[in-house]
N, C-alpha and C. Protein backbone atom coordinates (compact mmCIF):
# COMPACT_ATOMS: atom_id res chain seq x y z
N UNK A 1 42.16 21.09 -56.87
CA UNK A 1 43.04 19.93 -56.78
C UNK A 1 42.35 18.87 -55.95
N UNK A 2 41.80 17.42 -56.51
CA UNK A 2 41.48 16.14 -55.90
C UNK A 2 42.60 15.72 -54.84
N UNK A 3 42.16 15.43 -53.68
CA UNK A 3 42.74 14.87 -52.66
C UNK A 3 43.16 13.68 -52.96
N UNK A 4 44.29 12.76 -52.38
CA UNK A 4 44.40 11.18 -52.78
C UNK A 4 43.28 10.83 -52.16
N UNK A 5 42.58 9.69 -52.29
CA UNK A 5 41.34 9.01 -51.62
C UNK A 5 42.10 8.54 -50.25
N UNK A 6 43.37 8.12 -50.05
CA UNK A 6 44.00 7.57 -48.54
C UNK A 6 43.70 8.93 -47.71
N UNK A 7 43.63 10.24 -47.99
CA UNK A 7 43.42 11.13 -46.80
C UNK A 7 42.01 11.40 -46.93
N UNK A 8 40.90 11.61 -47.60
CA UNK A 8 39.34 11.70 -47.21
C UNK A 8 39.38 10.34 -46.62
N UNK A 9 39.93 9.05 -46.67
CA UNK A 9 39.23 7.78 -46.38
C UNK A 9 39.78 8.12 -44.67
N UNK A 10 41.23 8.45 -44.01
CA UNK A 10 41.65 9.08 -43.42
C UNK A 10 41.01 10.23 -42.57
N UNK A 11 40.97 10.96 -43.43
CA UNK A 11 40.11 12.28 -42.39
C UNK A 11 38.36 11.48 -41.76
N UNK A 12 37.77 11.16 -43.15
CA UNK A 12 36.34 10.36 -42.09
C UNK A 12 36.81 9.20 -41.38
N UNK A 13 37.81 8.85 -41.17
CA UNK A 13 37.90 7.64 -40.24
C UNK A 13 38.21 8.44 -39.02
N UNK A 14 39.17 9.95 -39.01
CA UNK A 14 39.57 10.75 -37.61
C UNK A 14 37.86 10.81 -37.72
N UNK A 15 36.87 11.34 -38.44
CA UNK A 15 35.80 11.92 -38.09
C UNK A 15 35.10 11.22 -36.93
N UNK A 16 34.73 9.67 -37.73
CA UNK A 16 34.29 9.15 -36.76
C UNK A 16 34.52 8.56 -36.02
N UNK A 17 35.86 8.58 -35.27
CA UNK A 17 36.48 8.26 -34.14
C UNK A 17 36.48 9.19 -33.30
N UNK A 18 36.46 10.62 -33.38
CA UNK A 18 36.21 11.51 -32.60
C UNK A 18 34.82 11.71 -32.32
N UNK A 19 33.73 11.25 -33.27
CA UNK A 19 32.59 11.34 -32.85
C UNK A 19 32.30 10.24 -31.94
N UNK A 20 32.40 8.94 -32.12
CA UNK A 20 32.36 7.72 -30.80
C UNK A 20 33.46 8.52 -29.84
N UNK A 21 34.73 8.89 -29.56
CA UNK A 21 35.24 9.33 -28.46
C UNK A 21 34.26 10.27 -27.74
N UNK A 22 33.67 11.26 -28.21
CA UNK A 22 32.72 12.32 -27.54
C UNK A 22 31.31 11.77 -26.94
N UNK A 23 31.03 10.93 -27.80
CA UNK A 23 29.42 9.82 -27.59
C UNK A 23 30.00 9.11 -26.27
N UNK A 24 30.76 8.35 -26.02
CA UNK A 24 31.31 7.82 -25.34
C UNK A 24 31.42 8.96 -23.82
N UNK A 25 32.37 9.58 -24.45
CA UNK A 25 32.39 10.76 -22.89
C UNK A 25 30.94 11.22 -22.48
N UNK A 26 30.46 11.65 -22.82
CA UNK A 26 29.34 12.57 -22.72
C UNK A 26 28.29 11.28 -22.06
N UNK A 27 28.27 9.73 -22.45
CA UNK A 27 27.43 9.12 -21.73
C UNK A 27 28.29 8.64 -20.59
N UNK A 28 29.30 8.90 -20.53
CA UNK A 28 30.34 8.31 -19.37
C UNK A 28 29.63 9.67 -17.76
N UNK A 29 29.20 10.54 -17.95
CA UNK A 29 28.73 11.71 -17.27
C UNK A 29 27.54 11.39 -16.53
N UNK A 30 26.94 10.32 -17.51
CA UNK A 30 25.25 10.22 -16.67
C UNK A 30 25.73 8.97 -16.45
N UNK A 31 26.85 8.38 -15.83
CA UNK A 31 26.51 6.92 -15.17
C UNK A 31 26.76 6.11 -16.53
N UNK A 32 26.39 6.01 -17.53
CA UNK A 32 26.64 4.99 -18.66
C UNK A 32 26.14 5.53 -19.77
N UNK A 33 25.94 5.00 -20.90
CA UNK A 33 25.74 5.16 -22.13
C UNK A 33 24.28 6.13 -22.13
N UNK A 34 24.29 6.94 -23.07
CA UNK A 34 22.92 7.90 -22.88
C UNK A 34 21.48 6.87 -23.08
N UNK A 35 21.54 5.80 -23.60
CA UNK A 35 20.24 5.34 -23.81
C UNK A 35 19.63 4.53 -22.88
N UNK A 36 20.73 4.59 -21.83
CA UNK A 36 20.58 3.67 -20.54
C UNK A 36 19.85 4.62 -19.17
N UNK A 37 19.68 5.86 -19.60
CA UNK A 37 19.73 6.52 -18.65
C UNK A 37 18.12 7.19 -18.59
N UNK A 38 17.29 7.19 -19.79
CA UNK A 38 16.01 7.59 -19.80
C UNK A 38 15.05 6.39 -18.97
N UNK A 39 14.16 7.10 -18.34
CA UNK A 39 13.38 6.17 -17.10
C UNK A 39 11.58 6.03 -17.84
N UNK A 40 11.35 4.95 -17.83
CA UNK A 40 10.32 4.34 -18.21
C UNK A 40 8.88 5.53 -17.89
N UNK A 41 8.11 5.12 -18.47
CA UNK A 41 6.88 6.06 -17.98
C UNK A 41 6.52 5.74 -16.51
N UNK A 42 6.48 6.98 -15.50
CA UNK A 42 6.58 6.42 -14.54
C UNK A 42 5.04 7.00 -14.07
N UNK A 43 4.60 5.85 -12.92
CA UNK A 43 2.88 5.98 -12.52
C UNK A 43 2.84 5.12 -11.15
N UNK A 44 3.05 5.46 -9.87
CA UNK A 44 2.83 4.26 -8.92
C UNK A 44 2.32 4.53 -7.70
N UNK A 45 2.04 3.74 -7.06
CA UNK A 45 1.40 4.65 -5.78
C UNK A 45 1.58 3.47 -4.43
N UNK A 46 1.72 4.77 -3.71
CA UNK A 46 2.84 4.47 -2.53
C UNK A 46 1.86 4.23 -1.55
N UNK A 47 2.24 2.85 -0.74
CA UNK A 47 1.21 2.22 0.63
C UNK A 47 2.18 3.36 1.80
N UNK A 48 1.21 3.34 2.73
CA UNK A 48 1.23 3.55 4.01
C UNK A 48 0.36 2.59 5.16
N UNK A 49 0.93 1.82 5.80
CA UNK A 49 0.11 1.32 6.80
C UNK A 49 0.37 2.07 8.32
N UNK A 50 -0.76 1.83 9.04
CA UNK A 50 -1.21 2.71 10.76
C UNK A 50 -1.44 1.49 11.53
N UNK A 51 -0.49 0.97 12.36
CA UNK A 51 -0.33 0.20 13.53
C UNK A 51 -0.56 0.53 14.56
N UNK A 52 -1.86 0.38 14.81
CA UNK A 52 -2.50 1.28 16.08
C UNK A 52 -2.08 0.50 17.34
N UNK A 53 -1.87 0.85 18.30
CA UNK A 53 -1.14 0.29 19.86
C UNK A 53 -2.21 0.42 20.91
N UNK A 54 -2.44 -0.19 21.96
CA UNK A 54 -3.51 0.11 23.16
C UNK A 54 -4.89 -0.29 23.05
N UNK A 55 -5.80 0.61 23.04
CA UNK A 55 -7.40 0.22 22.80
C UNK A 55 -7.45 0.21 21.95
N UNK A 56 -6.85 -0.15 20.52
CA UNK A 56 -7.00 -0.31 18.89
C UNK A 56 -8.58 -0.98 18.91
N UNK A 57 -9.19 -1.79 20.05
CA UNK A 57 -11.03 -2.16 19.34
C UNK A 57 -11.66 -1.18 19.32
N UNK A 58 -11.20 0.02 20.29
CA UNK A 58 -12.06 1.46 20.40
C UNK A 58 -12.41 2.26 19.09
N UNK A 59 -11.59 1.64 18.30
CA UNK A 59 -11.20 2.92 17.08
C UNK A 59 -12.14 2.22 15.83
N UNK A 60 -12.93 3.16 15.43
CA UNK A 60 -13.77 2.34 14.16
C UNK A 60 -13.71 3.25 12.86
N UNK A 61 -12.87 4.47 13.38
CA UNK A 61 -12.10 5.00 11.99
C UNK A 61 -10.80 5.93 11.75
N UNK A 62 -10.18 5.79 10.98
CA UNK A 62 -9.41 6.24 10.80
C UNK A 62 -8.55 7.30 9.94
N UNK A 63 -8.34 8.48 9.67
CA UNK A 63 -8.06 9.69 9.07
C UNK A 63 -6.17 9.59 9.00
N UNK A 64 -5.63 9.54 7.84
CA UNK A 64 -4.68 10.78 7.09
C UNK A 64 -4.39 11.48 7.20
N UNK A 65 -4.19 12.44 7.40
CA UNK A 65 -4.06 14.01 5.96
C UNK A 65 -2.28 14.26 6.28
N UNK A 66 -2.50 14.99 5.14
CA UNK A 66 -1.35 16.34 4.68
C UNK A 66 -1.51 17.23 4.21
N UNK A 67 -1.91 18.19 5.23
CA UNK A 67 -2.30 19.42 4.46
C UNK A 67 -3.90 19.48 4.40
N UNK A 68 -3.97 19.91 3.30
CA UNK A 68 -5.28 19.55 3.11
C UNK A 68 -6.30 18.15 2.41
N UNK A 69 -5.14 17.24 2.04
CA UNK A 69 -5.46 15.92 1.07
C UNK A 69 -5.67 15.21 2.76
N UNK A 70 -6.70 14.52 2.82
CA UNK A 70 -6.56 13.73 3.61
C UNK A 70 -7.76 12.06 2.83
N UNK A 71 -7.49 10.98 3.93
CA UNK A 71 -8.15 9.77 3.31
C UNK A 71 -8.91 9.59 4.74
N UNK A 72 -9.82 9.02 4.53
CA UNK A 72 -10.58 8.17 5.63
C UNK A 72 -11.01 6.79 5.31
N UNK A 73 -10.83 6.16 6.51
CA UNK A 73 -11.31 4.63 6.39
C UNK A 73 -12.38 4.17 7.49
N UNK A 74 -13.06 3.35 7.48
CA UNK A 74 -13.55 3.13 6.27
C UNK A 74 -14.40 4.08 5.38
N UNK A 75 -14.68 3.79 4.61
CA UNK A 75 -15.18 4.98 3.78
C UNK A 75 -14.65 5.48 2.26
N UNK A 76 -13.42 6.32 2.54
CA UNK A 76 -13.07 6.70 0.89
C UNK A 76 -12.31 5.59 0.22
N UNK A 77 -12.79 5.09 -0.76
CA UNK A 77 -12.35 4.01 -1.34
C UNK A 77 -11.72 4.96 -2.55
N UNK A 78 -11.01 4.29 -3.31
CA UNK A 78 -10.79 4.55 -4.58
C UNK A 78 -11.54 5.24 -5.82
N UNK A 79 -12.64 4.03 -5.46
CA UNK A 79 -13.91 4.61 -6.44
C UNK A 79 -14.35 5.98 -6.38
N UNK A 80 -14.71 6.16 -4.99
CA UNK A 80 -14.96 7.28 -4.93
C UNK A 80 -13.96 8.69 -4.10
N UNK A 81 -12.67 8.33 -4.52
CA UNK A 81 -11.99 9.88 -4.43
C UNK A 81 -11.40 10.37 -5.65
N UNK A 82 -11.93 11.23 -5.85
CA UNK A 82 -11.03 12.36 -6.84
C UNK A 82 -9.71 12.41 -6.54
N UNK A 83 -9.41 12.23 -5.74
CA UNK A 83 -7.95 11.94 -4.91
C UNK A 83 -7.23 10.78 -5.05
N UNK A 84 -5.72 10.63 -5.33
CA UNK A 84 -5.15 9.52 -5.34
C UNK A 84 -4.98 8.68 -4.03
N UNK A 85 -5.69 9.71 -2.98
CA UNK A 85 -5.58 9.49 -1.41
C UNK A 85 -6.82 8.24 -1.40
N UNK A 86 -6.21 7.59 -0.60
CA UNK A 86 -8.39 6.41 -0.22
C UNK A 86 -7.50 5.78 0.47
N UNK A 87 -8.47 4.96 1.28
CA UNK A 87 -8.69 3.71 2.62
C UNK A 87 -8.62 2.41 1.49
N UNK A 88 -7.55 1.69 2.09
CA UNK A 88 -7.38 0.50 1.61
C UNK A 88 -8.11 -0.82 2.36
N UNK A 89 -7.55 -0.97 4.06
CA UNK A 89 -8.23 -1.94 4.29
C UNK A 89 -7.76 -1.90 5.44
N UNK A 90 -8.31 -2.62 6.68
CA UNK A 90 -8.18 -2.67 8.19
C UNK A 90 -8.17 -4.14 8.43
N UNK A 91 -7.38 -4.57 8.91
CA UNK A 91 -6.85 -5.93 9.22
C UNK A 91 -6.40 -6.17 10.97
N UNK A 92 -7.29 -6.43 11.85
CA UNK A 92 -7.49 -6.35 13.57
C UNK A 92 -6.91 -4.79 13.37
N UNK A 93 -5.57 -4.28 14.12
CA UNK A 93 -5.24 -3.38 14.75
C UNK A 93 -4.33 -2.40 13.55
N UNK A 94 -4.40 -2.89 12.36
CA UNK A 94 -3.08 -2.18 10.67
C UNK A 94 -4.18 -2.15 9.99
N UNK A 95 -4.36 -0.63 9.55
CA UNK A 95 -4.90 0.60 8.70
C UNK A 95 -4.11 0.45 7.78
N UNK A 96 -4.35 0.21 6.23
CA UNK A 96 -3.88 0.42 5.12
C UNK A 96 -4.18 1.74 4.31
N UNK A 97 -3.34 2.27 3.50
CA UNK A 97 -4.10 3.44 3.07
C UNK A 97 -3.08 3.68 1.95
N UNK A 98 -3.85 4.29 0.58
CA UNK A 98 -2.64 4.60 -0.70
C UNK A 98 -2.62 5.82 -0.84
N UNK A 99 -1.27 6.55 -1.10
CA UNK A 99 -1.29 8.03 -0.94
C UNK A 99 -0.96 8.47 -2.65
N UNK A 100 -1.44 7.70 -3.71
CA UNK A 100 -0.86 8.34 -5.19
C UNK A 100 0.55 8.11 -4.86
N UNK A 101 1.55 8.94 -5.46
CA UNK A 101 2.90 8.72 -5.26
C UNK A 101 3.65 9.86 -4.01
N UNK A 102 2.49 10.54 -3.50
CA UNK A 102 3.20 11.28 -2.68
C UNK A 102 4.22 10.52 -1.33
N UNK A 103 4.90 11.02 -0.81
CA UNK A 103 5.43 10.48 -0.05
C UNK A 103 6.06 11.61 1.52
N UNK A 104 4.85 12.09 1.83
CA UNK A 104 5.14 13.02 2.82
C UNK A 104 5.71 13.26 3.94
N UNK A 105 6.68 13.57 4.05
CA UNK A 105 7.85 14.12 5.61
C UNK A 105 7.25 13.61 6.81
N UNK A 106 5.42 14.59 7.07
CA UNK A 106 4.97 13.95 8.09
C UNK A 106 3.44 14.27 7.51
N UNK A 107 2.53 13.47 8.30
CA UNK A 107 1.00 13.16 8.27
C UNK A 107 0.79 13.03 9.88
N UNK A 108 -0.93 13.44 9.51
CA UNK A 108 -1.57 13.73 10.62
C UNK A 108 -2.25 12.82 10.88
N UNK A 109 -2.47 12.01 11.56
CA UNK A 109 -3.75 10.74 11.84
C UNK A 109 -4.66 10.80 13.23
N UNK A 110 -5.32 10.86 12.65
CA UNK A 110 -6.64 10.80 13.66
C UNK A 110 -7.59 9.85 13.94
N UNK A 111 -7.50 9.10 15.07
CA UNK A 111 -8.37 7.91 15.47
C UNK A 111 -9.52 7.92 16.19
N UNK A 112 -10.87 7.98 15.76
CA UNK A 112 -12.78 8.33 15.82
C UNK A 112 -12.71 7.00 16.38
N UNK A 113 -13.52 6.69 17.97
CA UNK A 113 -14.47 5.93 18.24
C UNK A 113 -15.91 5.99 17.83
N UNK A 114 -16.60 5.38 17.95
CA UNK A 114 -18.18 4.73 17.52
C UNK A 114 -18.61 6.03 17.90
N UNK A 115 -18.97 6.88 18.43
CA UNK A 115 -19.85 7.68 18.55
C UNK A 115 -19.20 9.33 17.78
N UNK A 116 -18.02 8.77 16.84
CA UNK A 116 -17.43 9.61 16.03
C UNK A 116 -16.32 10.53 16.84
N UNK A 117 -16.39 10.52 18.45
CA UNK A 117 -15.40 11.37 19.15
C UNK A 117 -13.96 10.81 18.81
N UNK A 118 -12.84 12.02 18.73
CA UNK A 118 -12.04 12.18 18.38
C UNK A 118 -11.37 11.59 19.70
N UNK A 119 -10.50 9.83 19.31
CA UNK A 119 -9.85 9.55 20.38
C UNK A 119 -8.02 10.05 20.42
N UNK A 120 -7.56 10.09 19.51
CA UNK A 120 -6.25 10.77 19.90
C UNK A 120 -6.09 11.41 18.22
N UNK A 121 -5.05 12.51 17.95
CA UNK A 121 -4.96 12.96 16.77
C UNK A 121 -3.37 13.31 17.23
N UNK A 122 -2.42 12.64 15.92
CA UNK A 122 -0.45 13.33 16.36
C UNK A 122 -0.11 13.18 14.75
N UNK A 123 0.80 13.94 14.55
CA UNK A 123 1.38 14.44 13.11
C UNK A 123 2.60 13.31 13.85
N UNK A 124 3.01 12.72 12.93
CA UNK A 124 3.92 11.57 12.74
C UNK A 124 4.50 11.47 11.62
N UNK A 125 5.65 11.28 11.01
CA UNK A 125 7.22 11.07 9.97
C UNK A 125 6.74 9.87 9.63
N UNK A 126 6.17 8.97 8.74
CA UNK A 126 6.53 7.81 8.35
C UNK A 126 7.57 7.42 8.07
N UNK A 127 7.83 6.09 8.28
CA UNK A 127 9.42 5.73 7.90
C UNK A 127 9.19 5.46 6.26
N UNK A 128 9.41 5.40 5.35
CA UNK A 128 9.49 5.25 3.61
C UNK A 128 10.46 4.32 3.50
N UNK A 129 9.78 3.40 2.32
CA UNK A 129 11.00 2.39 2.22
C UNK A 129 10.63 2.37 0.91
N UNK A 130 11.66 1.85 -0.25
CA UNK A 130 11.32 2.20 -1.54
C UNK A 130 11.70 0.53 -1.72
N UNK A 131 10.17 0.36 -2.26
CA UNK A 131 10.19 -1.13 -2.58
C UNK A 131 9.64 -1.43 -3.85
N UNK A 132 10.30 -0.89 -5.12
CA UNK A 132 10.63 -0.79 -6.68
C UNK A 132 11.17 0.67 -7.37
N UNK A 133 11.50 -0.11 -8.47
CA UNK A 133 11.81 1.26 -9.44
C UNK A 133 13.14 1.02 -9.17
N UNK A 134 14.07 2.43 -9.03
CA UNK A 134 15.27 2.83 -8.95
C UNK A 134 15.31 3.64 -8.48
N UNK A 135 16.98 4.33 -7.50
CA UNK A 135 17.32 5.46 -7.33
C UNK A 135 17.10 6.40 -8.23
N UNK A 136 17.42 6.60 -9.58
CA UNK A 136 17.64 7.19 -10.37
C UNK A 136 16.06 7.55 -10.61
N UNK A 137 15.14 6.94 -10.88
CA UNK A 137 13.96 6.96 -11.67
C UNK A 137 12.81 6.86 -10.62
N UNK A 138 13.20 6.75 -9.29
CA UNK A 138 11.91 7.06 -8.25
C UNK A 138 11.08 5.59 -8.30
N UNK A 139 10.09 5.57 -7.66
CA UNK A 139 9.55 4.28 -7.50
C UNK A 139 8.36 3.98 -6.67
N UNK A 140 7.53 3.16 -6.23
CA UNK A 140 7.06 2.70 -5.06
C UNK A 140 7.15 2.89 -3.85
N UNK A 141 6.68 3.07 -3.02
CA UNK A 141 7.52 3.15 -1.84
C UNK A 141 6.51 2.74 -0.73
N UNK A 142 6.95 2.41 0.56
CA UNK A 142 5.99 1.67 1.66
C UNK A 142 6.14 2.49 2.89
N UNK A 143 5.46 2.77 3.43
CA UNK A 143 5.63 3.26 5.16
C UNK A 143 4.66 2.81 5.88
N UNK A 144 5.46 3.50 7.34
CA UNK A 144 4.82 2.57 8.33
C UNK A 144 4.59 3.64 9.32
N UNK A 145 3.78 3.37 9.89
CA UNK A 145 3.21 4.49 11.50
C UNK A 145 2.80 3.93 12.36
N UNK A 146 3.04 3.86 13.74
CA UNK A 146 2.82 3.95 14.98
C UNK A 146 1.98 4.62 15.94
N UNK A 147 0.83 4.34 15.85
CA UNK A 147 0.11 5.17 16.69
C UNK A 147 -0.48 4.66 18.04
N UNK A 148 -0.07 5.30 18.88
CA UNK A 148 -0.78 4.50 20.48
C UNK A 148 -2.19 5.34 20.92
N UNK A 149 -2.97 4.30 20.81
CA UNK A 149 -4.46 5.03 21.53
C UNK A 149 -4.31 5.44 23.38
């Protein structure tokens, strides 16, 4: 027995009203619509600058690490680390340095006078500040350190 055409035209109109009601919910869950919610290819790499305090002319280099990744300046540039870690640039008494995207709890820095002796070495928290991207999707980010010779 053929249906009248008013109830198939009927039943696919419930169809796809229940399918937008569910599309609808289901992106209502992640914050908004599902196509709003996938995050761009993500690739960035995060500054850290070292604000050295006291005899900062004493100091003619400067060390990183975490762990075992560490950067030195002057010296590891970009070019040459296998590492997303390298020495950016020294400007009077502010050590620049790019860490890839890591963004570590705390780092170790170590400040070498001219004859390479080790003038002070302290594991220090950078402060992180996220300066692009999004909450959602991660980003850029900047810190800062304090170190007194």
């Amino acid at each position: 027995m053929r249906h009248p055409m008013g109830t198939t035209v009927g039943r696919r109109s419930a169809l796809v009203g229940t399918a937008a009601a569910v599309t609808l919910a289901l992106g209502g869950c992640g914050g908004g619509p599902l196509w709003s919610q996938a995050c761009p290819a993500v690739g960035w790499i995060n500054h850290v600058t070292v604000n050295v305090y006291g005899d900062s002319a004493s100091v003619t280099s400067l060390a990183i690490c975490d762990g075992e990744t560490c950067a030195r300046g002057p010296g590891d540039t970009a070019a040459d680390m296998a590492d997303l870690w390298y020495y950016v640039d020294r400007d009077g008494s502010t050590w620049s340095f790019d860490l890839g995207m890591s963004t570590p709890e705390s780092v170790t820095v170590r400040a070498f006078g001219a004859d390479e002796a080790l003038l002070v070495e302290s594991t220090i928290s950078p402060e992180w500040v996220r300066v692009g991207g999004s909450e959602q999707c991660g980003g850029p980010h900047e810190g800062s350190i304090d170190l007194t010779i």
